[in-house]
Structures are given as C-alpha cells and as structure tokens.
C-alpha atoms as a PDB file:
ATOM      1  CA  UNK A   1      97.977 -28.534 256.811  1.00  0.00           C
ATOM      2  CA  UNK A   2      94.626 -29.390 259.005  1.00  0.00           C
ATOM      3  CA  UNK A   3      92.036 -32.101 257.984  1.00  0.00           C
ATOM      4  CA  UNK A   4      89.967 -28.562 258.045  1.00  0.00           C
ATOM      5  CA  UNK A   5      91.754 -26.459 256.013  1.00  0.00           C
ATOM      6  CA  UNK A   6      92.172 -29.698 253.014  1.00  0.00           C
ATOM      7  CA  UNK A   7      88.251 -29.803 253.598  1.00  0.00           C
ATOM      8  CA  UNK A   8      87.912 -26.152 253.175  1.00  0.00           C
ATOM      9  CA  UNK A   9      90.101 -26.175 249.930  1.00  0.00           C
ATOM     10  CA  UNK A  10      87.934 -29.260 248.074  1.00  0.00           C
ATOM     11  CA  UNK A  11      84.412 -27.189 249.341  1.00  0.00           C
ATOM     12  CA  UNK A  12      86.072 -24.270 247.766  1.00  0.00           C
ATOM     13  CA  UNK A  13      85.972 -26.279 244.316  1.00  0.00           C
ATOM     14  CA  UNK A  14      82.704 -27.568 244.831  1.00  0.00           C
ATOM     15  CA  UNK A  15      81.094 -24.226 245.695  1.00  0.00           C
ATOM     16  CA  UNK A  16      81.718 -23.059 241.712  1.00  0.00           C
ATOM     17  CA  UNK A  17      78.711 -23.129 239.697  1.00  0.00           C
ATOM     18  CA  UNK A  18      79.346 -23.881 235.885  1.00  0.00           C
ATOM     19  CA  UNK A  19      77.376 -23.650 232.857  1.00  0.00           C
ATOM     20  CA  UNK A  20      76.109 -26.553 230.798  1.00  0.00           C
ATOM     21  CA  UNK A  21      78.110 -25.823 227.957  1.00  0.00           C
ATOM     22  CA  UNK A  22      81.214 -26.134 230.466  1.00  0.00           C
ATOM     23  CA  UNK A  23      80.106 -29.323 232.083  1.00  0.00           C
ATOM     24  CA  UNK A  24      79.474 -30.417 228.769  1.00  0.00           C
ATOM     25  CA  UNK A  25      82.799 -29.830 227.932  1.00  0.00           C
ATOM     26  CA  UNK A  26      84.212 -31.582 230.804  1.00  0.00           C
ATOM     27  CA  UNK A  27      82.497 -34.408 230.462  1.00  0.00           C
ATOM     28  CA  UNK A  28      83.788 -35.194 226.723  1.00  0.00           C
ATOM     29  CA  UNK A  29      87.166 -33.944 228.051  1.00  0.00           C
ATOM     30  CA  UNK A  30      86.752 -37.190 230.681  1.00  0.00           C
ATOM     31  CA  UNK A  31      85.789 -39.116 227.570  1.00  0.00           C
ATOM     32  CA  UNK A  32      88.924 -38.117 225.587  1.00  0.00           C
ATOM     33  CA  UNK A  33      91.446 -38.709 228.576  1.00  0.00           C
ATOM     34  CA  UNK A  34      92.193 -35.027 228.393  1.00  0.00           C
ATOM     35  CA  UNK A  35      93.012 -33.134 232.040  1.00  0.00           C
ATOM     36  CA  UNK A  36      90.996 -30.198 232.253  1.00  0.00           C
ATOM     37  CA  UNK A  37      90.914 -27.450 234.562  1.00  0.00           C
ATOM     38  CA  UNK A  38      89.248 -27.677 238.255  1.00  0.00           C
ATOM     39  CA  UNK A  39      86.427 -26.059 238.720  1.00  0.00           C
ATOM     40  CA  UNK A  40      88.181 -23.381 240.958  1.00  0.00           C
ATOM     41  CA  UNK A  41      90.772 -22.844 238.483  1.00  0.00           C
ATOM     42  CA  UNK A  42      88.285 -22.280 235.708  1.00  0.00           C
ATOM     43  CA  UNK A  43      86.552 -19.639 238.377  1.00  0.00           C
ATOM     44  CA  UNK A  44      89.982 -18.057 238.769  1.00  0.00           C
ATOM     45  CA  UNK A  45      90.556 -17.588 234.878  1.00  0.00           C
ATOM     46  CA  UNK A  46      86.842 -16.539 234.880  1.00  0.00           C
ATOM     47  CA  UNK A  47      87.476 -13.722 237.588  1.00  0.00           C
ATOM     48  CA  UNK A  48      90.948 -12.505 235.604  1.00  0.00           C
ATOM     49  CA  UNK A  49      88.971 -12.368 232.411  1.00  0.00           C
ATOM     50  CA  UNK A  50      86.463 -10.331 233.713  1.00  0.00           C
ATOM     51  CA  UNK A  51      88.374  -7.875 235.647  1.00  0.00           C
ATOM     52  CA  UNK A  52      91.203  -7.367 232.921  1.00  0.00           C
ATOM     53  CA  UNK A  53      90.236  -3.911 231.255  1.00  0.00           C
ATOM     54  CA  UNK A  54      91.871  -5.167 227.685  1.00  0.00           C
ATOM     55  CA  UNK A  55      90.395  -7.684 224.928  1.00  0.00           C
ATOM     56  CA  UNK A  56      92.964 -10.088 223.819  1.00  0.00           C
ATOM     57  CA  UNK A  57      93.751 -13.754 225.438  1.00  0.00           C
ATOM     58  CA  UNK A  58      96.197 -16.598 224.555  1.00  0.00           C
ATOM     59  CA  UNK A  59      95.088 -20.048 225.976  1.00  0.00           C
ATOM     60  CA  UNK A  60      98.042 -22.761 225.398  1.00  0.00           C
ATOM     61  CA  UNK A  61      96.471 -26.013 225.815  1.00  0.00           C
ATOM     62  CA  UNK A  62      93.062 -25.731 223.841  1.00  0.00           C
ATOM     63  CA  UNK A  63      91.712 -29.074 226.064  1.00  0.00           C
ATOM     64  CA  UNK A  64      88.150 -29.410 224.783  1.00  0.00           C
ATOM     65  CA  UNK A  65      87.680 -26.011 225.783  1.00  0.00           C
ATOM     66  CA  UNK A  66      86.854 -25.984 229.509  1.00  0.00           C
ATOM     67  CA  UNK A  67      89.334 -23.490 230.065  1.00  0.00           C
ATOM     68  CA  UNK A  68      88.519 -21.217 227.100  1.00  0.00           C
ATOM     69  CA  UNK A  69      84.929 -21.767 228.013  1.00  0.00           C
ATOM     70  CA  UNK A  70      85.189 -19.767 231.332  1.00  0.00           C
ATOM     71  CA  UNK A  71      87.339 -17.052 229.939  1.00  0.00           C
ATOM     72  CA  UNK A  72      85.025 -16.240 227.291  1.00  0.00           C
ATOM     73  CA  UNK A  73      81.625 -16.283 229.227  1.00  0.00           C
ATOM     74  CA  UNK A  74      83.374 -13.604 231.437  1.00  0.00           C
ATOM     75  CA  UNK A  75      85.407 -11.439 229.036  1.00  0.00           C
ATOM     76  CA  UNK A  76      83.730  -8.374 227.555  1.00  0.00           C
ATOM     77  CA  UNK A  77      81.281  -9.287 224.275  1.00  0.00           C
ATOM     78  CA  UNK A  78      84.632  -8.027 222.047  1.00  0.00           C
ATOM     79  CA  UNK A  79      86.784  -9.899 223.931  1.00  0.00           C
ATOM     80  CA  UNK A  80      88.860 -12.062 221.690  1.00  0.00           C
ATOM     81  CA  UNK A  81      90.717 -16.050 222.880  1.00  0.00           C
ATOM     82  CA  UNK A  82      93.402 -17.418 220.698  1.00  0.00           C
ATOM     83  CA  UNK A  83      93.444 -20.913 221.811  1.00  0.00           C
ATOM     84  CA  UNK A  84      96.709 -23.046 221.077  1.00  0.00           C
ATOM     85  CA  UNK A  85      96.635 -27.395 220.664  1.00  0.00           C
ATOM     86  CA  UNK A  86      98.915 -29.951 218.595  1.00  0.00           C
ATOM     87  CA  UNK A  87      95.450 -32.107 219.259  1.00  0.00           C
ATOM     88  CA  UNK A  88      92.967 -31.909 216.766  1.00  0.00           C
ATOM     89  CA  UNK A  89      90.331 -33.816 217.948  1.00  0.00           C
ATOM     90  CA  UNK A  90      90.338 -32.110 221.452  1.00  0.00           C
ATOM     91  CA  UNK A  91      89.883 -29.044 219.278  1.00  0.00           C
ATOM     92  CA  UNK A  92      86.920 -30.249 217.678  1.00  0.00           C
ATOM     93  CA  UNK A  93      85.736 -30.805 220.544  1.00  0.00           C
ATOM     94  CA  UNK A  94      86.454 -27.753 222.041  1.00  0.00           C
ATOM     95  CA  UNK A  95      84.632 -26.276 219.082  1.00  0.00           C
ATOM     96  CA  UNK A  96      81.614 -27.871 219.702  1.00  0.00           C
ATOM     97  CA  UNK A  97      81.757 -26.734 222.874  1.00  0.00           C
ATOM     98  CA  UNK A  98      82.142 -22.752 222.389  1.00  0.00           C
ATOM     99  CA  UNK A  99      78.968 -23.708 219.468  1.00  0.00           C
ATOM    100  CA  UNK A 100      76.646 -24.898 222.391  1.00  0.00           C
ATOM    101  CA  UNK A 101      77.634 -22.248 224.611  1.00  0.00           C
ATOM    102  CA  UNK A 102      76.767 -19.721 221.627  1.00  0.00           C
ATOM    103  CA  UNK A 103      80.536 -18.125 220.930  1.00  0.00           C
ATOM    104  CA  UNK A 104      80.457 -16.121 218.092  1.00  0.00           C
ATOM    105  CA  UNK A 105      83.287 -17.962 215.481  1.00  0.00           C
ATOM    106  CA  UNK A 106      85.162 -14.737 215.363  1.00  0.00           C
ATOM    107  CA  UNK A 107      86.122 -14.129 218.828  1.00  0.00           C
ATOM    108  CA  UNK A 108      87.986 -17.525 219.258  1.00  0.00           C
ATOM    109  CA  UNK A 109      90.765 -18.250 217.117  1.00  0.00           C
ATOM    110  CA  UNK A 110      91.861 -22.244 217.399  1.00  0.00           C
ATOM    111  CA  UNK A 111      94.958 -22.373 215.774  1.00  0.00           C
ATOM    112  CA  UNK A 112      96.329 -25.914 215.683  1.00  0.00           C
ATOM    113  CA  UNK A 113      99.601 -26.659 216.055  1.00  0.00           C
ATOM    114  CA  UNK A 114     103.192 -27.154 218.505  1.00  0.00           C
ATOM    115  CA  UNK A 115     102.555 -23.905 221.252  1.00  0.00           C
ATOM    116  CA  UNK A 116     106.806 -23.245 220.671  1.00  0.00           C
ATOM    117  CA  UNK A 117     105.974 -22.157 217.041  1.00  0.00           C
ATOM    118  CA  UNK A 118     102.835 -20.413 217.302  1.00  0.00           C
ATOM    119  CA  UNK A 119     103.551 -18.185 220.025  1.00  0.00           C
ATOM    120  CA  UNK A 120     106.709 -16.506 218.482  1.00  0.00           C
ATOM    121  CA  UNK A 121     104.852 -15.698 215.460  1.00  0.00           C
ATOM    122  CA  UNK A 122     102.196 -13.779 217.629  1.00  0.00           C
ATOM    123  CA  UNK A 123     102.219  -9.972 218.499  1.00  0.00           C
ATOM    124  CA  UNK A 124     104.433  -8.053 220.807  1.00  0.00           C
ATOM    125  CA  UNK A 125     102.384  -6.799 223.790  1.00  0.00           C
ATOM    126  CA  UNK A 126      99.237  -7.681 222.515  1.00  0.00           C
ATOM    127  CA  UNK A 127      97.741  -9.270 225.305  1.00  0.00           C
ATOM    128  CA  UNK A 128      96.423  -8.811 228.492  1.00  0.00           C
ATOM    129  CA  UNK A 129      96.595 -12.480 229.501  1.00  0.00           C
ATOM    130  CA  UNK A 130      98.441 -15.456 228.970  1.00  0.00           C
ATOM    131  CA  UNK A 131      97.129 -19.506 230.050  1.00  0.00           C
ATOM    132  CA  UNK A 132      99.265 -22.132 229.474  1.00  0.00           C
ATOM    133  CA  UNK A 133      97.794 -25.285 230.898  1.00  0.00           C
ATOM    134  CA  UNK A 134     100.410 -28.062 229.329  1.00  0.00           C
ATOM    135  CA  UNK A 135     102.719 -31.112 230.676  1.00  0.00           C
ATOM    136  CA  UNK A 136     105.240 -30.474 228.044  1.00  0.00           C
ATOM    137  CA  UNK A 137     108.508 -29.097 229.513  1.00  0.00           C
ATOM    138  CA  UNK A 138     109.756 -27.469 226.259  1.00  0.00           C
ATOM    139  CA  UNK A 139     106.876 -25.455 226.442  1.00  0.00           C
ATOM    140  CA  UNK A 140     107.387 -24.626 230.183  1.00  0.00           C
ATOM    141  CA  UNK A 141     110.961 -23.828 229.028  1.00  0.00           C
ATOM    142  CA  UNK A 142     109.884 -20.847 226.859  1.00  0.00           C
ATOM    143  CA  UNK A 143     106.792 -19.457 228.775  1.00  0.00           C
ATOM    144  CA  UNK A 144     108.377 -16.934 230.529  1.00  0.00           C
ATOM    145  CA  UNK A 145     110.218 -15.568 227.912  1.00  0.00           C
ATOM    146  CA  UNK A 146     106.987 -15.559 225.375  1.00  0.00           C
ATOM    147  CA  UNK A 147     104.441 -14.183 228.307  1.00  0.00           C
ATOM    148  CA  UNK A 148     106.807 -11.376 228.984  1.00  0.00           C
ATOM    149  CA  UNK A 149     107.045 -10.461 224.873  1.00  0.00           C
ATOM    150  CA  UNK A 150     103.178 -11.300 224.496  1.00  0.00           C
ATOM    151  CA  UNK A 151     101.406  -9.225 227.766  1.00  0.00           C
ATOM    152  CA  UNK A 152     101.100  -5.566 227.868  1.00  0.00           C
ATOM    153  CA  UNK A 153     102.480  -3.839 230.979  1.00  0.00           C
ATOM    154  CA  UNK A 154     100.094  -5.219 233.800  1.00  0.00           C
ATOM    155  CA  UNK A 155      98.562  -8.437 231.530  1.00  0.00           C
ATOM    156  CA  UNK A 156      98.879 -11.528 233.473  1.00  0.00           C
ATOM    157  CA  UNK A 157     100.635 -14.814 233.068  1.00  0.00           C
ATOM    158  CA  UNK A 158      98.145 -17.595 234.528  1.00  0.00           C
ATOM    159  CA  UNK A 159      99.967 -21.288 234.360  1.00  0.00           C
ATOM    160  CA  UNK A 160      97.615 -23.972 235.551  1.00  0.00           C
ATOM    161  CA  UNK A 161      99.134 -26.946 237.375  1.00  0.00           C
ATOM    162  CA  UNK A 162     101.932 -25.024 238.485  1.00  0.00           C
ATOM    163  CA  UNK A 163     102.452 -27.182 241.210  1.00  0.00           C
ATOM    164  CA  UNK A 164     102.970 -30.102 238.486  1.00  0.00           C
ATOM    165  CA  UNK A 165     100.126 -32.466 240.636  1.00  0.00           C
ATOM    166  CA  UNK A 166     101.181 -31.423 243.773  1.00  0.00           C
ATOM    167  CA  UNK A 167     105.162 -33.403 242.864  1.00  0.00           C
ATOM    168  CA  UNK A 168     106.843 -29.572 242.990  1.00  0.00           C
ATOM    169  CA  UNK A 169     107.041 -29.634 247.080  1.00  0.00           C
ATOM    170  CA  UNK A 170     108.510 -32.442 247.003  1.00  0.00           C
ATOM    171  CA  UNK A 171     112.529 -32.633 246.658  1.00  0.00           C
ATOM    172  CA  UNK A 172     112.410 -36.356 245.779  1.00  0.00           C
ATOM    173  CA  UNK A 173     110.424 -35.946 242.520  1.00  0.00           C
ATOM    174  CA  UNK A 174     112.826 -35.333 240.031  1.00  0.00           C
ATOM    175  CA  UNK A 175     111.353 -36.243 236.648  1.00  0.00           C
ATOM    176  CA  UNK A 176     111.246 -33.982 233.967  1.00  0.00           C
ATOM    177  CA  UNK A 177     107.610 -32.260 234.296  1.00  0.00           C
ATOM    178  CA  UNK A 178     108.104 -31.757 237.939  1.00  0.00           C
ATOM    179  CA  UNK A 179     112.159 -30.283 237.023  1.00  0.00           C
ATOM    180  CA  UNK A 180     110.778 -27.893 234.359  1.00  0.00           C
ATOM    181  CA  UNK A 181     107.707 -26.581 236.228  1.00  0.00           C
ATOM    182  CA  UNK A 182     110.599 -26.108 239.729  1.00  0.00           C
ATOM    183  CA  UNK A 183     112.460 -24.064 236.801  1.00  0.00           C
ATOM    184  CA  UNK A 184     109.718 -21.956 235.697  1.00  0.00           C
ATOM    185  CA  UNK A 185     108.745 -20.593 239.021  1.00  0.00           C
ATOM    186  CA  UNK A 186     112.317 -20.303 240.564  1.00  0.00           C
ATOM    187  CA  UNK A 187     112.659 -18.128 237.100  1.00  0.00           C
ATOM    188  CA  UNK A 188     109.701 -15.911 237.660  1.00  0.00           C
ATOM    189  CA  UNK A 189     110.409 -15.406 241.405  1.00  0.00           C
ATOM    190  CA  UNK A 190     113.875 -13.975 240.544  1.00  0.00           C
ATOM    191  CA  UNK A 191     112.031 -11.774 237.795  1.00  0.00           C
ATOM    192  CA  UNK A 192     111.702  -8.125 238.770  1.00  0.00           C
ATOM    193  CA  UNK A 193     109.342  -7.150 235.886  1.00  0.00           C
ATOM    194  CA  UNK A 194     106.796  -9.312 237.540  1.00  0.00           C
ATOM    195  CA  UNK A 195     104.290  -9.327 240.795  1.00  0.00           C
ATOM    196  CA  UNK A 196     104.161 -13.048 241.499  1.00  0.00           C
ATOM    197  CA  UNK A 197     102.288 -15.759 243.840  1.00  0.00           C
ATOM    198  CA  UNK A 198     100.603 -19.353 243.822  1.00  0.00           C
ATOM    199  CA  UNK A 199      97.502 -19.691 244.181  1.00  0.00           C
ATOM    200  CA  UNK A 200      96.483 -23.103 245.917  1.00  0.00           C
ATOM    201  CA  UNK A 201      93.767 -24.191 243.865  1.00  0.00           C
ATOM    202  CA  UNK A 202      93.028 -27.117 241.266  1.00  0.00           C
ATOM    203  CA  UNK A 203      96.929 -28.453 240.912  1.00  0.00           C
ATOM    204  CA  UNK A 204      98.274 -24.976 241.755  1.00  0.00           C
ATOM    205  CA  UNK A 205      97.888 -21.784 239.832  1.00  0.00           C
ATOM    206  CA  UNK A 206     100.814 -19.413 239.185  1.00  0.00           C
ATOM    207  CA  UNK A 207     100.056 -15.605 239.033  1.00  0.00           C
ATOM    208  CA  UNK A 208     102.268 -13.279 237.774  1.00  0.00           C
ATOM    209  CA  UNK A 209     101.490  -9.689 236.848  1.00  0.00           C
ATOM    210  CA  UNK A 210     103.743  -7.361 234.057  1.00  0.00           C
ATOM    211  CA  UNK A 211     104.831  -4.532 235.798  1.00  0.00           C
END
C-alpha cells in the first residue's frame, strides 16, 4: 500500500461527523477500556441502517452504545435495535447514552447476557441486519450459522473487526481470535447464499448480503 493511500484511509475516518450523544459515548467507552467502533465503521452501520427498507436490528456487543448509537439515529423512527452484552455496566452506559441522544425506551431492547444463548432464542428471519462487534471466538464460531437463521432474504451480516486488528493477513498470527475470525470469513466466502466483501475501514468490516 502507498504512504497516500494509508493517508487517504485515516482522512476517510476523520472526515465523519458524529453527534454529541455519540462522542459522548465514546468517550466513557475510553473511560471503561471498552473498544468501540471507528468512526468510519459507525458511518458504515449508519449508511446500512438507513438504506435497509425493514425495521428490525441485532447488535452483539452492546459497547456503551457507540455502535447502536449510529444505527438508530439513521434507521426509520419505528426502527427497532436489540442490543446483546454479558457487561452490565457497559450497558448502563450505553443506556445513558441512547437517553441523551433522546431514544425512545421501546425501540432498543438491551438484553444482558452470553450472545450464544440469546441469539438462538430470537426469531427466524426477523431481521434485516445483523452486528456482531466481539473478540470472543465462540461467538465468531456460531455467527454464521445464527445471521443466516436471523436475516430475511437480502438482510445483512455486518462483523466489525473482521480483520481481527489487522493480525488476519498475516500467516504468522495464529492465536485464537485471529484463527476464529480466518474461520469465519473462509466460511462465508465458500457460502453461496451470501454476496460477500471486506470493507477496509476501522479494523476491517465484513459484508455479507442473504440472497
């Protein structure tokens, strides 16, 4: 890559205007030592959210809500987040967070608790898009598998830090984060039900569209 292209990439995240309620939310994510979205990933979810014609989102990885923030300031006043953490006080946070940004209570639905029990319990086809933003490798294990049952045909699976902080490209990195994210995108390239790509931005973004 070109010192001009890396330079083009970090102006690209820079270039994103957020609201206060997000920043907010960022900064107590800082506070709490919680990794939240880049700016240019939050745009991304933003721009899915908006242009997806349904109402219903799953967001594994609740964070303090930078994430859930940008999808919900986008999606359509009925729009509807079901947000998914085994952290409670990132939650909280992330609830004070949707307060400030005025989010009515009823169209987010925090549910607390381990992502590989919640989501089975949730409704076939559903949802028009999935998020999973996690560092757990069980739950990369069973994303595919859940998105697929979860999104209706042409919802969109959206995994943030696909590129598992940039340790995917490279074949010495072997630990078990970097193994299970390799995993999940060598099974969703070899999936025919989907319409798939990475999207360099933040720590890599995986796409993948329900045919």
């Amino acid at each position: 890559m070109t010192a001009s292209k890396a330079a083009s990439w970090t102006w690209t995240e820079s270039w994103v205007e957020e609201s206060p309620a997000v920043l907010d939310a960022r900064t107590r994510a800082a506070e709490l030592g919680v990794v939240a979205v880049s700016p240019g990933t939050g745009s991304l979810l933003a721009v899915l959210a908006a242009s997806l014609p349904g109402r219903a989102v799953v967001d594994v990885g609740t964070g303090t809500g930078v994430a859930a923030l940008r999808m919900l300031e986008a999606m359509p006043e009925n729009g509807v987040l079901t947000s998914i953490d085994v952290e409670v006080e990132h939650q909280g946070a992330a609830r004070t967070a949707l307060q400030a940004a005025g989010i009515r209570g009823n169209r987010a639905r925090i549910i607390h608790g381990d992502a590989a029990d919640v989501l089975p319990r949730l409704a076939d086809g559903g949802y028009d898009l999935v998020h999973v933003d996690v560092d757990d490798p069980r739950v990369s294990a069973l994303v595919l598998t859940e998105a697929l049952r979860l999104l209706r045909a042409g919802g969109v699976l959206v995994v943030s830090d696909a590129l598992a902080q940039d340790r995917v490209p490279d074949p010495a990195q072997r630990d078990q984060r970097t193994t299970a994210a390799r995993e999940l995108l060598r099974a969703v390239a070899d999936d025919d039900r989907l319409v798939r790509t990475v999207v360099p931005v933040g720590d890599g973004v995986l796409l993948a569209v329900k045919r």
